[in-house]
Every structure is written in C-alpha cells, then in structure tokens.
N, C-alpha and C. Protein backbone atom coordinates (compact mmCIF):
# COMPACT_ATOMS: atom_id res chain seq x y z
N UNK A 1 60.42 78.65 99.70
CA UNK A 1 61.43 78.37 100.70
C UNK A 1 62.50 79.48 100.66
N UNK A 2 63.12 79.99 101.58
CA UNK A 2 63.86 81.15 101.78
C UNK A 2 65.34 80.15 102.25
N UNK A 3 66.63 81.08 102.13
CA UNK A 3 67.50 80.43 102.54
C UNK A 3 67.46 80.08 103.88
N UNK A 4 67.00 80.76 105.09
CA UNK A 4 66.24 80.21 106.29
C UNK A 4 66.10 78.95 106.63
N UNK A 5 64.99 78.45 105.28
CA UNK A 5 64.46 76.83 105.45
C UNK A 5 65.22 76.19 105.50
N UNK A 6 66.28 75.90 104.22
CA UNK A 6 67.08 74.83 103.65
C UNK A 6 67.86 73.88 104.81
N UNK A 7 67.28 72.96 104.99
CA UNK A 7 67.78 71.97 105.79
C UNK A 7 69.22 71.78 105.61
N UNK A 8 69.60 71.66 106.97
CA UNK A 8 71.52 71.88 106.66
C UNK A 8 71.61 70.69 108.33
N UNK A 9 72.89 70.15 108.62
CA UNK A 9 73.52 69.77 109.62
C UNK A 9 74.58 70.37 110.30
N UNK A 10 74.58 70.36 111.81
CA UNK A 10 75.74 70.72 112.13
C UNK A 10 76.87 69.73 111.79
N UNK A 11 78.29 70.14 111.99
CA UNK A 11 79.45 69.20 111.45
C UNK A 11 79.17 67.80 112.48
N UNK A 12 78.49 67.39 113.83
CA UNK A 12 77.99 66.66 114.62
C UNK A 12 76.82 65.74 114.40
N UNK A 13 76.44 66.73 113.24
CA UNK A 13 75.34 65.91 112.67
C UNK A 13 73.95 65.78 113.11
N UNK A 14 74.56 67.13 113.96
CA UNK A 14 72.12 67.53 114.36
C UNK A 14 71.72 68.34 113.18
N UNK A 15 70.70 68.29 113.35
CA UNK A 15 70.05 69.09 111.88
C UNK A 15 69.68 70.19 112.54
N UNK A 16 69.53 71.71 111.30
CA UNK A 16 69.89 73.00 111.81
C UNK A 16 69.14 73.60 110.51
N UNK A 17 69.53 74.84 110.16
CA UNK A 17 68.78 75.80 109.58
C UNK A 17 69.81 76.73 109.69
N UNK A 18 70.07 77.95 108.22
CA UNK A 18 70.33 79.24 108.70
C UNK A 18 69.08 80.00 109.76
N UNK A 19 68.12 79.19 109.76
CA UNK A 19 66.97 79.93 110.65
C UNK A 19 67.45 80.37 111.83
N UNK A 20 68.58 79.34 112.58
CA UNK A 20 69.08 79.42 113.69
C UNK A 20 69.65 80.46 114.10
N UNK A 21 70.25 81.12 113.14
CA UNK A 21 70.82 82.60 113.09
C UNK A 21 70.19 83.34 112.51
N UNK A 22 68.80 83.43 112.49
CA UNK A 22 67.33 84.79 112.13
C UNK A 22 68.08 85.92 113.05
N UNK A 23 68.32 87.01 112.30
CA UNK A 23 68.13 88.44 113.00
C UNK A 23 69.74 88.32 113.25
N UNK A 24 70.57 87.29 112.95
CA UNK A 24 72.14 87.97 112.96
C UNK A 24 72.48 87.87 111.20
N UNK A 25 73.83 88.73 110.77
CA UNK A 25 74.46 88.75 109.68
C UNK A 25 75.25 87.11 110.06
N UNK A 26 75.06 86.49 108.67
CA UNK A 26 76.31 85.15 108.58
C UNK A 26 77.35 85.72 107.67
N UNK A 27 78.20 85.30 107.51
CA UNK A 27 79.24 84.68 106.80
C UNK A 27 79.85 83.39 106.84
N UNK A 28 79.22 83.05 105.77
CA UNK A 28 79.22 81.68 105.22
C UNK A 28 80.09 81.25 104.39
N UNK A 29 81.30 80.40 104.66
CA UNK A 29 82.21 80.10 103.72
C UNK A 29 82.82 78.52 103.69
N UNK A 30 82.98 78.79 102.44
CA UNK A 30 83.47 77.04 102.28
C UNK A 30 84.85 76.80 102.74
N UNK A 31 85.13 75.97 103.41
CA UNK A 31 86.66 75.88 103.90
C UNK A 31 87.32 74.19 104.03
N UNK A 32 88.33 74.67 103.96
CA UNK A 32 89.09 73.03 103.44
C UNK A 32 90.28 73.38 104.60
N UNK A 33 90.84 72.13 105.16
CA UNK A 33 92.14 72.43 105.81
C UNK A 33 93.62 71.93 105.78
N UNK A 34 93.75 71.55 104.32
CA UNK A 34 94.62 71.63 103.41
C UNK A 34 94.80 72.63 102.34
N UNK A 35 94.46 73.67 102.41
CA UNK A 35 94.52 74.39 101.30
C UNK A 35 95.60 75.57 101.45
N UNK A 36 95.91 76.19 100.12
CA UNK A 36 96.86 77.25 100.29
C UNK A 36 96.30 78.51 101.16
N UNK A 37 94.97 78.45 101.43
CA UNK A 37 94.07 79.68 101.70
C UNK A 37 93.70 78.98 103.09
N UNK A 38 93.84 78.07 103.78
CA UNK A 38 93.38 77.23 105.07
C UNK A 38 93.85 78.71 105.92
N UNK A 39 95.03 79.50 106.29
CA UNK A 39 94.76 80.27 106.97
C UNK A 39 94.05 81.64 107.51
N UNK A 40 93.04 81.37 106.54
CA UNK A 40 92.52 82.27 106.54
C UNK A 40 91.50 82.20 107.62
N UNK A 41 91.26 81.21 108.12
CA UNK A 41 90.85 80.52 109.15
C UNK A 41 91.05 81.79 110.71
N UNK A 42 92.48 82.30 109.89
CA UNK A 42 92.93 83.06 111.37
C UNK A 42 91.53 84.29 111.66
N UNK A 43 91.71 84.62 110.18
CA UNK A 43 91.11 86.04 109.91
C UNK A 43 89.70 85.55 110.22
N UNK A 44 88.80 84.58 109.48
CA UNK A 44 87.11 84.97 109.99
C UNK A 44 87.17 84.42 111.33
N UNK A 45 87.84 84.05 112.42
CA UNK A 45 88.14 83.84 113.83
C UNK A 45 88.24 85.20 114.38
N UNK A 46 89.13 85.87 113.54
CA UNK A 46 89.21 87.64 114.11
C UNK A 46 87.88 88.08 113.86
N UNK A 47 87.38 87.66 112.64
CA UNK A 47 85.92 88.74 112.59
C UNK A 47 84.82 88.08 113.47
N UNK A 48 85.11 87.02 113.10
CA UNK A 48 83.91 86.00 114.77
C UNK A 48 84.20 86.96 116.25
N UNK A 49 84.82 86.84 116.28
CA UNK A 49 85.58 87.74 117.73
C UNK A 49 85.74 89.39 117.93
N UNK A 50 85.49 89.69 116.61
CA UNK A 50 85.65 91.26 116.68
C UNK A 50 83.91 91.69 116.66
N UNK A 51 82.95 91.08 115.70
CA UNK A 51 81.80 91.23 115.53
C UNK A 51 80.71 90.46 115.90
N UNK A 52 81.22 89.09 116.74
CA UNK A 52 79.90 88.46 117.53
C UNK A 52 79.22 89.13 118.39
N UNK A 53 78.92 89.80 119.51
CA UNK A 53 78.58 90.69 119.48
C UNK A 53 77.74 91.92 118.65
N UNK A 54 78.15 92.06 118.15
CA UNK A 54 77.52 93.22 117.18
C UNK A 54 76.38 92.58 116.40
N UNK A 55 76.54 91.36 116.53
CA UNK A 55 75.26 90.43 115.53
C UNK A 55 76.08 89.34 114.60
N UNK A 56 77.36 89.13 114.04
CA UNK A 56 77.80 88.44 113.14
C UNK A 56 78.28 87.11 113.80
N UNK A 57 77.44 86.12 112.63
CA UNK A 57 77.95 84.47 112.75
C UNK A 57 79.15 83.98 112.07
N UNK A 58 80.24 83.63 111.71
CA UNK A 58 80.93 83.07 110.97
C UNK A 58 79.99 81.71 111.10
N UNK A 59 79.95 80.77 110.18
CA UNK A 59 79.72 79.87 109.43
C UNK A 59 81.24 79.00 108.41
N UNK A 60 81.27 78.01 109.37
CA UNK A 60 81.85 77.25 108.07
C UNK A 60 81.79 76.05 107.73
N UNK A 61 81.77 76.00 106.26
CA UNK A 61 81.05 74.98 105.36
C UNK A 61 82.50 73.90 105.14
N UNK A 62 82.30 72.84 105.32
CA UNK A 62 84.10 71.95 104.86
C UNK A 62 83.15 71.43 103.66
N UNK A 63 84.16 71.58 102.67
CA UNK A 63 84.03 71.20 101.35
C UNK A 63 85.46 70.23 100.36
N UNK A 64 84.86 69.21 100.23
CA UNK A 64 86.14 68.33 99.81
C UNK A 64 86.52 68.41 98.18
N UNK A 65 85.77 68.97 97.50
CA UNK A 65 85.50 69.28 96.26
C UNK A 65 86.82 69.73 94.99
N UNK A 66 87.37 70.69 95.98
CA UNK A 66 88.71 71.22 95.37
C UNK A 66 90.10 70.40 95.37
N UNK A 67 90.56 69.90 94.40
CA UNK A 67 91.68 69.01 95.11
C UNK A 67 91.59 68.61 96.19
N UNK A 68 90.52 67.81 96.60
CA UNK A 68 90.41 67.07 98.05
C UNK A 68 91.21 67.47 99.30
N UNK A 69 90.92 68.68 99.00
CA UNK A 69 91.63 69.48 100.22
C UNK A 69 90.90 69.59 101.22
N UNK A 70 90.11 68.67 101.58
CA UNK A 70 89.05 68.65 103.03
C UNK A 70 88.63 67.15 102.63
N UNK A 71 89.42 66.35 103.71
CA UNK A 71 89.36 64.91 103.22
C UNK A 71 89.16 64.31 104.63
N UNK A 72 89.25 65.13 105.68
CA UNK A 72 88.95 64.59 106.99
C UNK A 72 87.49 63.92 107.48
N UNK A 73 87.58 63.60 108.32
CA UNK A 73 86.45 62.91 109.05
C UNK A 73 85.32 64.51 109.70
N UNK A 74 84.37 64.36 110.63
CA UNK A 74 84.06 65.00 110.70
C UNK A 74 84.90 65.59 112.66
N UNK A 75 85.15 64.42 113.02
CA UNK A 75 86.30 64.73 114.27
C UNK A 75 87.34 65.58 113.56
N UNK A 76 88.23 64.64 112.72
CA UNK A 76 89.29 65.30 112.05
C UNK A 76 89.06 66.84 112.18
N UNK A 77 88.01 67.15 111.47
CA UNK A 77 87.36 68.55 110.96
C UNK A 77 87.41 69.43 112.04
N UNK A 78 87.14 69.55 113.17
CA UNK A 78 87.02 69.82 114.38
C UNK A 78 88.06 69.88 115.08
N UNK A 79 88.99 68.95 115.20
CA UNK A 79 90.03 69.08 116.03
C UNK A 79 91.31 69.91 115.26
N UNK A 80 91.28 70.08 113.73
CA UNK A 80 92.30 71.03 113.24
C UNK A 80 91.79 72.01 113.36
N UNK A 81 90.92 72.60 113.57
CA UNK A 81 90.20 73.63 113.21
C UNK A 81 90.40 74.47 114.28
N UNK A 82 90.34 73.53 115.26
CA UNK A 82 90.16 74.17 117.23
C UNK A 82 91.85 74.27 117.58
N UNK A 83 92.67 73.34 117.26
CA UNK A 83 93.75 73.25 117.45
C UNK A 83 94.60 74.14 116.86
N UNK A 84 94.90 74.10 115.83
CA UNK A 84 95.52 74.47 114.65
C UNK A 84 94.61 76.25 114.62
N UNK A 85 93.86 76.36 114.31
CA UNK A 85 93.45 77.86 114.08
C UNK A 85 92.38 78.56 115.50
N UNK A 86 92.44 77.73 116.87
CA UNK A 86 91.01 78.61 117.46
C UNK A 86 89.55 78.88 117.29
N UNK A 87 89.33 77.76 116.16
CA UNK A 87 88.51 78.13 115.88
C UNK A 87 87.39 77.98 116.37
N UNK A 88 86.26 79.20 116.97
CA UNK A 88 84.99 78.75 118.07
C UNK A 88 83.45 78.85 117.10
N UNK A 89 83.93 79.46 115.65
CA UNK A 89 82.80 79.84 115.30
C UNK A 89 82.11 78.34 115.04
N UNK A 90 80.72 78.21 114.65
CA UNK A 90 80.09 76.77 114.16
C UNK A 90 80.69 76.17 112.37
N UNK A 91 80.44 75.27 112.57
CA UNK A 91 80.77 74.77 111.33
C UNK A 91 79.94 73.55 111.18
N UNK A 92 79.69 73.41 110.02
CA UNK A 92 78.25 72.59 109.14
C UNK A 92 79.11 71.31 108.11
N UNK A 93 78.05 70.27 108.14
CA UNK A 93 78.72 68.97 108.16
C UNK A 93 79.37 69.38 106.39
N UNK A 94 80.23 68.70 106.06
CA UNK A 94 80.92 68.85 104.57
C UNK A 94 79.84 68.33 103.74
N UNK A 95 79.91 69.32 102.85
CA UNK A 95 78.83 69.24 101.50
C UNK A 95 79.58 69.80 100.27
N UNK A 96 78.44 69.33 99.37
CA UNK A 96 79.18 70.10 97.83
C UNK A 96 78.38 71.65 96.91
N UNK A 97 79.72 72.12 96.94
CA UNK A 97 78.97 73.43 96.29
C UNK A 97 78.94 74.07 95.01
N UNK A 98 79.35 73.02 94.30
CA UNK A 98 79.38 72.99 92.86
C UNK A 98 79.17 71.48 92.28
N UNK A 99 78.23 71.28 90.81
CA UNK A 99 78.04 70.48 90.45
C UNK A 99 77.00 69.54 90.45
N UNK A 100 76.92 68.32 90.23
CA UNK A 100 75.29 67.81 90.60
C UNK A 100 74.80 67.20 91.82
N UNK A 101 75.64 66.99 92.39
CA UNK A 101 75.29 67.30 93.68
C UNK A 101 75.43 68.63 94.62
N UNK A 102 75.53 69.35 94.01
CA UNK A 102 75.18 70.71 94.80
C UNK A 102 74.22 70.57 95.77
N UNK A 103 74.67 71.46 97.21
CA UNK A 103 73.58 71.44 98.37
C UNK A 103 72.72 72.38 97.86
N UNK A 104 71.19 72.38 98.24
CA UNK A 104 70.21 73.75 97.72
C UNK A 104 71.05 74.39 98.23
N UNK A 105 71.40 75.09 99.07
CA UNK A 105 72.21 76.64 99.81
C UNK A 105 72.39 76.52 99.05
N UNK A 106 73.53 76.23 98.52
CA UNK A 106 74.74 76.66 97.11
C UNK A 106 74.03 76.49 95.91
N UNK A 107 73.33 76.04 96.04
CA UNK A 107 72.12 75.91 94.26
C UNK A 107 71.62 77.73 94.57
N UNK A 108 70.98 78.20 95.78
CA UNK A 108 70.97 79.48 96.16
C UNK A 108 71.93 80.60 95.98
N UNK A 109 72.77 80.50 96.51
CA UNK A 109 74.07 81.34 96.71
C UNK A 109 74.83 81.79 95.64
N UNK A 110 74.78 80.36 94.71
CA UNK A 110 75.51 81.00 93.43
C UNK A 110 75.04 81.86 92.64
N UNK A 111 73.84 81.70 92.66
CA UNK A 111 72.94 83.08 91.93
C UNK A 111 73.37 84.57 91.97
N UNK A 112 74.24 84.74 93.14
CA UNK A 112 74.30 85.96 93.88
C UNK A 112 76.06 86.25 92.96
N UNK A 113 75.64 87.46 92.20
CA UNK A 113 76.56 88.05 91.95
C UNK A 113 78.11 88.27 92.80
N UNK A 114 78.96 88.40 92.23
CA UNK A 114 80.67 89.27 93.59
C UNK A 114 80.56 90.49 92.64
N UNK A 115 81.14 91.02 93.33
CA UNK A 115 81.67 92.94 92.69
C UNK A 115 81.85 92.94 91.21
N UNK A 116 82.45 91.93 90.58
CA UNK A 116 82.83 92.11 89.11
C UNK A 116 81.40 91.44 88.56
N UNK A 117 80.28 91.35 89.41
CA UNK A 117 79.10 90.99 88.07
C UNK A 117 79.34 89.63 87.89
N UNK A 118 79.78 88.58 88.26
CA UNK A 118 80.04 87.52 87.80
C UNK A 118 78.90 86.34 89.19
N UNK A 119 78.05 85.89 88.58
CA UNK A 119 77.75 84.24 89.36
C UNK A 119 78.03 83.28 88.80
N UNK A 120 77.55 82.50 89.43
CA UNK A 120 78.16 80.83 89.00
C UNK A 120 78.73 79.65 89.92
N UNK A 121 79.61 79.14 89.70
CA UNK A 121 80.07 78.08 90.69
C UNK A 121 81.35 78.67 91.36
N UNK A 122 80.91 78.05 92.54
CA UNK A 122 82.00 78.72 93.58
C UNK A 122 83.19 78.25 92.92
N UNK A 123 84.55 78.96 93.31
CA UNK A 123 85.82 79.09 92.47
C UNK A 123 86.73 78.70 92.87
N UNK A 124 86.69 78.55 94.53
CA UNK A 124 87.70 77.52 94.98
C UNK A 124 87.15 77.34 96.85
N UNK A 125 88.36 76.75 97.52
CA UNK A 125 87.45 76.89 99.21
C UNK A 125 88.09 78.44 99.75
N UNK A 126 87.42 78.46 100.81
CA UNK A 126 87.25 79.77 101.56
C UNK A 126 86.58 81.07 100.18
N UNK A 127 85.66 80.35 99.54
CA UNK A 127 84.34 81.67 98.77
C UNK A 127 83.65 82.21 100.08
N UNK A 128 83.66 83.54 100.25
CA UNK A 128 82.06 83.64 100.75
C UNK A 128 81.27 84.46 100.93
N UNK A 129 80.25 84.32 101.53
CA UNK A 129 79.14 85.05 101.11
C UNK A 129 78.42 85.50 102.54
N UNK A 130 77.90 86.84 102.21
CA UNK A 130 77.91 87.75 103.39
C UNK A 130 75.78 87.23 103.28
N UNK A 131 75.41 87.02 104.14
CA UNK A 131 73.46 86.89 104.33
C UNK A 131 72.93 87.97 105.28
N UNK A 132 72.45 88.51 104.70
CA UNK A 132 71.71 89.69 106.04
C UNK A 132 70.89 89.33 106.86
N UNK A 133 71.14 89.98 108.29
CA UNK A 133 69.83 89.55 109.04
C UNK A 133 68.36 89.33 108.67
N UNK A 134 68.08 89.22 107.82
CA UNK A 134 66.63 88.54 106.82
C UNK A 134 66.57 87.64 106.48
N UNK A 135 67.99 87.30 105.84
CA UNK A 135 68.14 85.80 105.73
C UNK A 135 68.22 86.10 103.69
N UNK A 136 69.06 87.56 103.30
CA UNK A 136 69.03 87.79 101.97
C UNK A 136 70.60 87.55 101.91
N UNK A 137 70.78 87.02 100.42
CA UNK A 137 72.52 86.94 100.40
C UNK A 137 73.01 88.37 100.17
N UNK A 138 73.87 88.85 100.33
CA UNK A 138 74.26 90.52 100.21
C UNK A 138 75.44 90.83 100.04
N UNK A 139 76.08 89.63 99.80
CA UNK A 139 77.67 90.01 99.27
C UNK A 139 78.28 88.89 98.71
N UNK A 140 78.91 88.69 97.75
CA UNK A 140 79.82 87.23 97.19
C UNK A 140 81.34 87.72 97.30
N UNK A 141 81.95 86.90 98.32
CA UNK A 141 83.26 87.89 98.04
C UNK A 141 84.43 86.57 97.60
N UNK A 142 85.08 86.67 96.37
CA UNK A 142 85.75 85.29 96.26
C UNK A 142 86.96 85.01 96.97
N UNK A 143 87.57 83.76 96.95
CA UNK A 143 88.26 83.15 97.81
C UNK A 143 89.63 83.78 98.08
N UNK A 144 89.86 84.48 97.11
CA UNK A 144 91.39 84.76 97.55
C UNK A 144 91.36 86.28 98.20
N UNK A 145 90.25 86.98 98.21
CA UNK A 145 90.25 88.43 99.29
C UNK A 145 90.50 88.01 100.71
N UNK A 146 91.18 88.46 101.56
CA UNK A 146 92.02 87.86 102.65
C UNK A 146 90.13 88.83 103.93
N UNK A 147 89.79 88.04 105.01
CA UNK A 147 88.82 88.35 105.74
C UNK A 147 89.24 89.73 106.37
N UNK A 148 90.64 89.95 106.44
CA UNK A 148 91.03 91.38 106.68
C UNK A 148 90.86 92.65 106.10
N UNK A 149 90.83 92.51 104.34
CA UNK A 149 90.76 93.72 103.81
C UNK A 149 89.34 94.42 104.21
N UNK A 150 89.74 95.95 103.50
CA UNK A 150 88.45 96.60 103.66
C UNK A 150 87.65 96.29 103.14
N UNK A 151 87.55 95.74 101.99
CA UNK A 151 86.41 95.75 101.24
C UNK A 151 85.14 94.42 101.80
N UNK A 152 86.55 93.40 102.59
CA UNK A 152 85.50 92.32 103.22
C UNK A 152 85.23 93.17 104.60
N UNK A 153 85.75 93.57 105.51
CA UNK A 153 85.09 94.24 106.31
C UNK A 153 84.11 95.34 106.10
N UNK A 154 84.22 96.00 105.07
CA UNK A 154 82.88 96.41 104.67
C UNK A 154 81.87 96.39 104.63
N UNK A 155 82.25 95.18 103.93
CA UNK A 155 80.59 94.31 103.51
C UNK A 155 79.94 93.46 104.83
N UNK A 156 80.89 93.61 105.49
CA UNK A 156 80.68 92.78 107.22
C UNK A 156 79.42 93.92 107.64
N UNK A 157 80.21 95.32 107.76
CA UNK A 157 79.84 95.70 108.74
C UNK A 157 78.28 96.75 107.87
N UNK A 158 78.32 96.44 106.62
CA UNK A 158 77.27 97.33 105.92
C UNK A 158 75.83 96.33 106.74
N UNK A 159 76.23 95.54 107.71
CA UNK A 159 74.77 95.00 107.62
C UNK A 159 74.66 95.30 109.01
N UNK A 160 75.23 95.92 109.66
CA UNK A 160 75.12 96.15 111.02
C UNK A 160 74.69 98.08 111.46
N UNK A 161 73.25 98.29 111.57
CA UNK A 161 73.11 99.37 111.93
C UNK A 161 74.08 100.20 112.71
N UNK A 162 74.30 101.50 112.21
CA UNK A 162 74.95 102.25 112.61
C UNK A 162 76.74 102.34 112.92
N UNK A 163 76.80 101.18 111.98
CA UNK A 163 78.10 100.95 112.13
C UNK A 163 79.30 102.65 111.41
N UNK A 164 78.96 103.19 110.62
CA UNK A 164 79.65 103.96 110.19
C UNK A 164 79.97 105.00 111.39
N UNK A 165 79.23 104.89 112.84
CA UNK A 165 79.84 105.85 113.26
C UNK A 165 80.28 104.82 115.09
N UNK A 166 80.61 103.34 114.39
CA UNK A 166 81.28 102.83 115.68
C UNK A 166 82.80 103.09 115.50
C-alpha cells in the first residue's frame, strides 16, 4: 500500500484518498484552531493561492491531540476556518497523529525524517509534510517554521519542474 491508498475522509465525511491528488505536490498539515500557531492558516492559504496552479494541494488535517486545541465539531471546523482565515484549501475529517491510535498516514509520515535528522511523533499542530507528485513524502518541516520562510517555500517549490527559473 503506498500513501495513495490509505483510506482517509473528507472533513464532510466522504471517503477520499491522497490518490485524489495523483500527479499534484500536497502539503499536508495538522491544524488546530485554537492554537498559538492557528495563524498560520493565513500563510498555507497564501501558498494554496500562490501555487494551485502550478500543481500544489494544501491539505489540512484537524487534530485535537495537543492541548485540545481542535475541539470543534466538524461544521465548527469549517466555518472558522472559512471565516476567520479564507480558507478554500480541502481539509480531512480530525484524526490522531501520534500514539495508539495513530491514523496509517501518520504511522507513514513519521518515518520521514525534518532537516535536523530527527523522526518520530509529530511535535505539535500545524507539522508538515511536503508529498511529491508520486505520492513520496519529501519534506518534514516542523510546526513552528512560519509557511512563508524560504526554506518552506523551497521545499514547496523543489517539486515543481522548472521552478528555479519561474
């Protein structure tokens, strides 16, 4: 099974697949909308909007896990999200990404190294993780790098042919 397969829901509750997005880059991140990091919300909205087009999905995962900082319903979830931040990218029903109930994705994902060499359990909400159009994970970037810096736009755009000379 490839990360592709792994049975996932939309936040609505149809059933879905990263398959759905074969042949675009995701960025996949866990997000809460109580958190000190909730605005960051602004920023992968900018990269949804700067790089849909070009091939890139934002993805977001609500995760209640961290100080129950995602304690909403799945309306709730939706209407801060749209209201409060714009937000148009998709978002996938709340799951857990650490622990024994871990979703497979995240039983997947954690495997995948960040820059300092380190895997393991995600570290707080808004982790995330860059998947290449193949459907390979290709970047772990942790929660507190803001979706603006270079180093996350980097890793955005390393999966998008020919980007070094857009």
């Amino acid at each position: 099974m490839t990360l592709h397969d792994i049975p996932l829901h939309t936040l609505a509750g149809e059933p879905t697949t990263l398959g759905a997005w074969s042949g675009r880059t995701v960025l996949l991140v866990n997000v809460a909308s109580k958190c000190g990091l909730t605005p960051q919300y602004e920023g992968l909205e900018r990269l949804q909007q700067t790089y849909g087009d070009r091939g890139l999905t934002v993805l977001g995962v609500p995760c209640n896990q961290f100080a129950g900082q995602e304690p909403g319903s799945a309306e709730e979830i939706e209407t801060f999200c749209s209201t409060t931040y714009g937000v148009t990218f998709p978002l996938l029903e709340k799951i857990e990404v650490n622990g024994a109930g871990r979703h497979p994705l995240y039983a997947e994902l954690t495997k995948l190294a960040d820059a300092d060499g380190e895997a393991g359990d995600v570290q707080w909400n808004f982790e995330k993780f860059v998947i290449s159009p193949a459907g390979e994970p290709v970047a772990r970037i942790r929660p507190r790098r803001d979706p603006g810096s270079m180093e996350f736009v980097s890793a955005v755009e390393a999966q998008f042919p020919g980007w070094e000379t857009a």
